[in-house]
Protein backbone atom coordinates (compact mmCIF):
# COMPACT_ATOMS: atom_id res chain seq x y z
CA UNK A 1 82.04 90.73 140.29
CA UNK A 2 79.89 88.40 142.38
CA UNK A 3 80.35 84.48 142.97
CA UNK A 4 77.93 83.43 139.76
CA UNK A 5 79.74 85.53 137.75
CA UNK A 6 82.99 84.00 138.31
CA UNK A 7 81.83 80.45 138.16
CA UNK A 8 82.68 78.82 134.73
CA UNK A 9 79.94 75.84 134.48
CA UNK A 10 78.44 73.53 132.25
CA UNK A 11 74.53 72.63 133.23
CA UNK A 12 74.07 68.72 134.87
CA UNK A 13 72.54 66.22 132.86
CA UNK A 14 68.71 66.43 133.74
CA UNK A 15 68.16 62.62 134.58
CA UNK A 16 70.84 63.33 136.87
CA UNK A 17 69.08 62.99 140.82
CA UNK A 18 69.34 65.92 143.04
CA UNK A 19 70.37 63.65 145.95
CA UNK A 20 72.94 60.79 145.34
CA UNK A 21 72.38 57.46 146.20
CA UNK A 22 74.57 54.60 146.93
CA UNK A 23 74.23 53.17 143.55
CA UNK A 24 76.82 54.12 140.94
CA UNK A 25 75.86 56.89 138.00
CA UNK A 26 77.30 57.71 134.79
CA UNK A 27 79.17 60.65 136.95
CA UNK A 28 80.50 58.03 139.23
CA UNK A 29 82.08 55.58 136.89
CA UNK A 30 83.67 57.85 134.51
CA UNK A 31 84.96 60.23 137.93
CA UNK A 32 86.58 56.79 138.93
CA UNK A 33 88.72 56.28 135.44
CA UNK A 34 89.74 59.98 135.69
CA UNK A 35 91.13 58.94 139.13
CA UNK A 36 92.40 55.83 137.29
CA UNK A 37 94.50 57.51 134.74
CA UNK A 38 95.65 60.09 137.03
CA UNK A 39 97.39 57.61 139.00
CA UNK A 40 98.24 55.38 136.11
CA UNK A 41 100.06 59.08 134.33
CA UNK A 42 101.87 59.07 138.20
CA UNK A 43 103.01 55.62 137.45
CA UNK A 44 104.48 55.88 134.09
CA UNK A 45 105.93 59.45 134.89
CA UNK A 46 108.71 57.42 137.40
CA UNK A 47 108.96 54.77 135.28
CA UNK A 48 109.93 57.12 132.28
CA UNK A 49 112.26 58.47 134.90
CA UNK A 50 113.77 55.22 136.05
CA UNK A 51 113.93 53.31 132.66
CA UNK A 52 117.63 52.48 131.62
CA UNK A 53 116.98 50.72 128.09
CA UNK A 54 116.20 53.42 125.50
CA UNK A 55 113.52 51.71 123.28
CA UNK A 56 111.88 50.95 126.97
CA UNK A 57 112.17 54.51 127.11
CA UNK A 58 110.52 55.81 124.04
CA UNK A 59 107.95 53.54 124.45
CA UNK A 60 106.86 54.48 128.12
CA UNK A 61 106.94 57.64 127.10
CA UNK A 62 104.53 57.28 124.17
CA UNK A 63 101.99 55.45 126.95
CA UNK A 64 102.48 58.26 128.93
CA UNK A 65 101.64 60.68 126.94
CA UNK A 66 98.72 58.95 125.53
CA UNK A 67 97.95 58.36 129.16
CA UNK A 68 97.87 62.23 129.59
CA UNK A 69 96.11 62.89 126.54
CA UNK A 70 92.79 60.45 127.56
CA UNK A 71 93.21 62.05 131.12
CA UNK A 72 92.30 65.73 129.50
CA UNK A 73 89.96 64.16 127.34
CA UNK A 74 88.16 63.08 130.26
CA UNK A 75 88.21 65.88 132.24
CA UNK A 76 87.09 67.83 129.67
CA UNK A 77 83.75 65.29 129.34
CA UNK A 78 83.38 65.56 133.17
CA UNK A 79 83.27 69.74 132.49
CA UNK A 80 81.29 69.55 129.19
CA UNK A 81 78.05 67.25 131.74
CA UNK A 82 78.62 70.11 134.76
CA UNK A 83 80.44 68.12 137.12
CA UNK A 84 83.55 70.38 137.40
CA UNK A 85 83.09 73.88 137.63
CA UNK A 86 86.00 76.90 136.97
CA UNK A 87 86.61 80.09 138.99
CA UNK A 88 87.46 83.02 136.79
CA UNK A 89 90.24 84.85 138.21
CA UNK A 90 90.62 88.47 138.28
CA UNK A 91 93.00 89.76 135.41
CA UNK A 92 94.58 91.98 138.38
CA UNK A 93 95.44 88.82 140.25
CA UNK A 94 96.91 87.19 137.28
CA UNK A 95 99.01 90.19 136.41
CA UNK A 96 100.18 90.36 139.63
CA UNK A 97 100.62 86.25 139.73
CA UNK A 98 103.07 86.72 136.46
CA UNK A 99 105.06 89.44 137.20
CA UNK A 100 105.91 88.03 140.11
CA UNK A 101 106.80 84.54 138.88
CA UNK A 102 108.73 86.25 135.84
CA UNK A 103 111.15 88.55 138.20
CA UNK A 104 112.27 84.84 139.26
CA UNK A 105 113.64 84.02 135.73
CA UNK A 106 116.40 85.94 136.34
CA UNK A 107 117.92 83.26 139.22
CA UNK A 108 117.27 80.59 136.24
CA UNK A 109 120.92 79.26 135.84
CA UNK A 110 120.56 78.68 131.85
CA UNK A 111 120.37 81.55 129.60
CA UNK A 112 116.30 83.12 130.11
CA UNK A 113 116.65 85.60 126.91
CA UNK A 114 112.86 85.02 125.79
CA UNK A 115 111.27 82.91 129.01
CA UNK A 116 107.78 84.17 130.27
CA UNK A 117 108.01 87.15 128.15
């Protein structure tokens, strides 16, 4: 299988310039709130960690996860205008990948009937 094959792309916008300027694009500002909720999903996953009150708790929890969900939702703009691009992986590879990461359920110290199976 060659490179092109393996490459899982959306096409660029067209009014999208071959070069890049200084100026800031579309690509540009939306590529800076991805960053933006990355870090801000970093944030509120040690504050759900460190919260002592349980309502402060629940409700970090519910911005985090709405904090994730916008995250994917924005990624998955970025990928539907071509600016991230996916490598198919080999379905060798990925056997090999999860047989080896399922021989390690067995040092799991809870119960693994069921895990990766």
């Amino acid at each position: 299988m060659n490179q092109s094959q393996n490459t899982i792309k959306n096409p660029k916008p067209a009014n999208e310039p071959q070069v890049k300027g200084p100026e800031m694009n579309d690509r540009d500002r939306v590529n800076d709130v991805l960053a933006l909720e990355k870090y801000l999903t970093d944030s509120f996953n040690v504050s759900a960690r460190e919260a002592s009150h349980p309502d402060l708790h629940q409700d970090i929890m519910t911005i985090l996860n709405e904090t994730h969900q916008c995250q994917y939702e924005i990624y998955e703009l970025m990928f539907r205008n071509g600016h991230y691009k996916l490598e198919a992986e080999e379905q060798n590879k990925l056997d090999q990948t999860y047989q080896q990461f399922n021989n390690y359920s067995s040092q799991f110290p809870y119960n693994h009937a069921g895990m990766m199976q």
